[in-house]
Protein backbone atom coordinates (compact mmCIF):
# COMPACT_ATOMS: atom_id res chain seq x y z
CA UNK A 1 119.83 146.33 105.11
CA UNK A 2 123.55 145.65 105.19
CA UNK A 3 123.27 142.88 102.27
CA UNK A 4 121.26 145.51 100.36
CA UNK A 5 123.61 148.35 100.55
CA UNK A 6 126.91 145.92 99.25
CA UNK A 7 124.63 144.80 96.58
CA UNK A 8 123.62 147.77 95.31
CA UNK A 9 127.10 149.75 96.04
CA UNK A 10 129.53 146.71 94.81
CA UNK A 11 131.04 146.76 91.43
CA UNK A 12 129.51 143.18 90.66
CA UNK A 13 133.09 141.78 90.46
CA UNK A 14 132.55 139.09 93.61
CA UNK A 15 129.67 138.17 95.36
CA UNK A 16 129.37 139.73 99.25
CA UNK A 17 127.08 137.53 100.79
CA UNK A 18 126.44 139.30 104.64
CA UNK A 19 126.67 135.88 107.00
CA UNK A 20 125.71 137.31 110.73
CA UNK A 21 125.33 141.02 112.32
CA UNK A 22 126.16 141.41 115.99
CA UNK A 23 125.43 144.26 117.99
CA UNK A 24 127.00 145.50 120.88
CA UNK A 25 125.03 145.16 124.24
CA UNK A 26 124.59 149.13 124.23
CA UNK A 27 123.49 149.00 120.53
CA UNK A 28 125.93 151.34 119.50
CA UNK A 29 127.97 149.23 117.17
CA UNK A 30 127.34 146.69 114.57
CA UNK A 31 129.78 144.04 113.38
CA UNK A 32 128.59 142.68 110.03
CA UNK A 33 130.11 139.64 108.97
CA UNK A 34 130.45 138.62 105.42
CA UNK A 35 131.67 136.20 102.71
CA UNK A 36 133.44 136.55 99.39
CA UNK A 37 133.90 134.69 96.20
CA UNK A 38 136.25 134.21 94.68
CA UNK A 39 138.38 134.34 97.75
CA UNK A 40 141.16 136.00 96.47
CA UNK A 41 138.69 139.02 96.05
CA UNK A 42 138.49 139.03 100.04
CA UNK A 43 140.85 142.07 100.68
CA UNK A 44 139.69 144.36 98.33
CA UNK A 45 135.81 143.44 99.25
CA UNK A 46 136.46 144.42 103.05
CA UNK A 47 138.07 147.31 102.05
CA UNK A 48 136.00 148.59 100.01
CA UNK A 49 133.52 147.91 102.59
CA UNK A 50 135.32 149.53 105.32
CA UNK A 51 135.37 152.64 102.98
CA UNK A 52 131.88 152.49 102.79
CA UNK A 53 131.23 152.02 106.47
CA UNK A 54 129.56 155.32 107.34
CA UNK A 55 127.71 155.75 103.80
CA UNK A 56 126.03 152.02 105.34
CA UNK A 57 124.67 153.71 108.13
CA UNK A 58 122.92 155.83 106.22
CA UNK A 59 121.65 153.73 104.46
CA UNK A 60 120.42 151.62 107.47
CA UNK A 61 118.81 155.05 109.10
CA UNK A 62 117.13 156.44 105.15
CA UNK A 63 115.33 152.70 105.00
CA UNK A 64 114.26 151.87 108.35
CA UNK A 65 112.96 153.87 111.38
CA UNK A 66 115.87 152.57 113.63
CA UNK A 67 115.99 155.53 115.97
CA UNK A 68 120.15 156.28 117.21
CA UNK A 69 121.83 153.60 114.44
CA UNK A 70 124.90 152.00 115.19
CA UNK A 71 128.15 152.30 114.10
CA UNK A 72 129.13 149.62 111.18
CA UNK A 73 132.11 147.71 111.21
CA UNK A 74 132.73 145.45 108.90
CA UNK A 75 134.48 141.64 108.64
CA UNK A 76 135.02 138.85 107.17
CA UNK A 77 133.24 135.61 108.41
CA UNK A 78 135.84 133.53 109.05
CA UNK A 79 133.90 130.84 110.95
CA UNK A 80 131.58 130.50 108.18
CA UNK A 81 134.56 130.17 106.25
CA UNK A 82 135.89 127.52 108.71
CA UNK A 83 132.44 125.86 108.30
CA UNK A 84 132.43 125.55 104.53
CA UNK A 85 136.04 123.84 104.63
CA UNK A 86 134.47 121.35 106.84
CA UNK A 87 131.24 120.66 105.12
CA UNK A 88 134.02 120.52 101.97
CA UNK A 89 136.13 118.29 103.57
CA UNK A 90 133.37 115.67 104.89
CA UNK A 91 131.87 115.35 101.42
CA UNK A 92 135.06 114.50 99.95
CA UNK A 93 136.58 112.31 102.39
């Protein structure tokens, strides 16, 4: 639900792609992980995601019959990114 609500809210200018979603052991709060490209379009993507934090939620609670939803926080992956530089630098060693 997270992935749809970026796509459908972002301004097309990079791609979000939503990597992992955690949740909190009381299910109050979601961490939703993410990717960017380009890269140097990371800041303004997890802001504007931030700033779009609570309208997420409702979005999550309008397209599924979760019954309390969480609170959404939002990041950037950054051991996916680790992950890619590795599977980069393998393939070019």
């Amino acid at each position: 639900m997270a992935a749809r609500f970026l796509e459908e809210e972002s301004s097309g200018i990079s791609m979000i792609t939503v990597t992992r979603v955690e949740t909190s052991k009381d299910k109050k709060e979601a961490r939703i992980f993410f990717t960017v490209l380009p890269q140097e379009k990371e800041k303004a993507a997890l802001d504007f995601a931030k700033r779009k934090s609570g309208l997420c939620r409702d979005y999550i609670v309008k397209h599924t019959r979760i019954g309390r939803p969480p609170r959404v926080k939002f990041f950037i992956d950054q051991g996916e990114k680790n992950r890619q530089r590795i599977d980069f630098l393998s393939q070019n060693d």
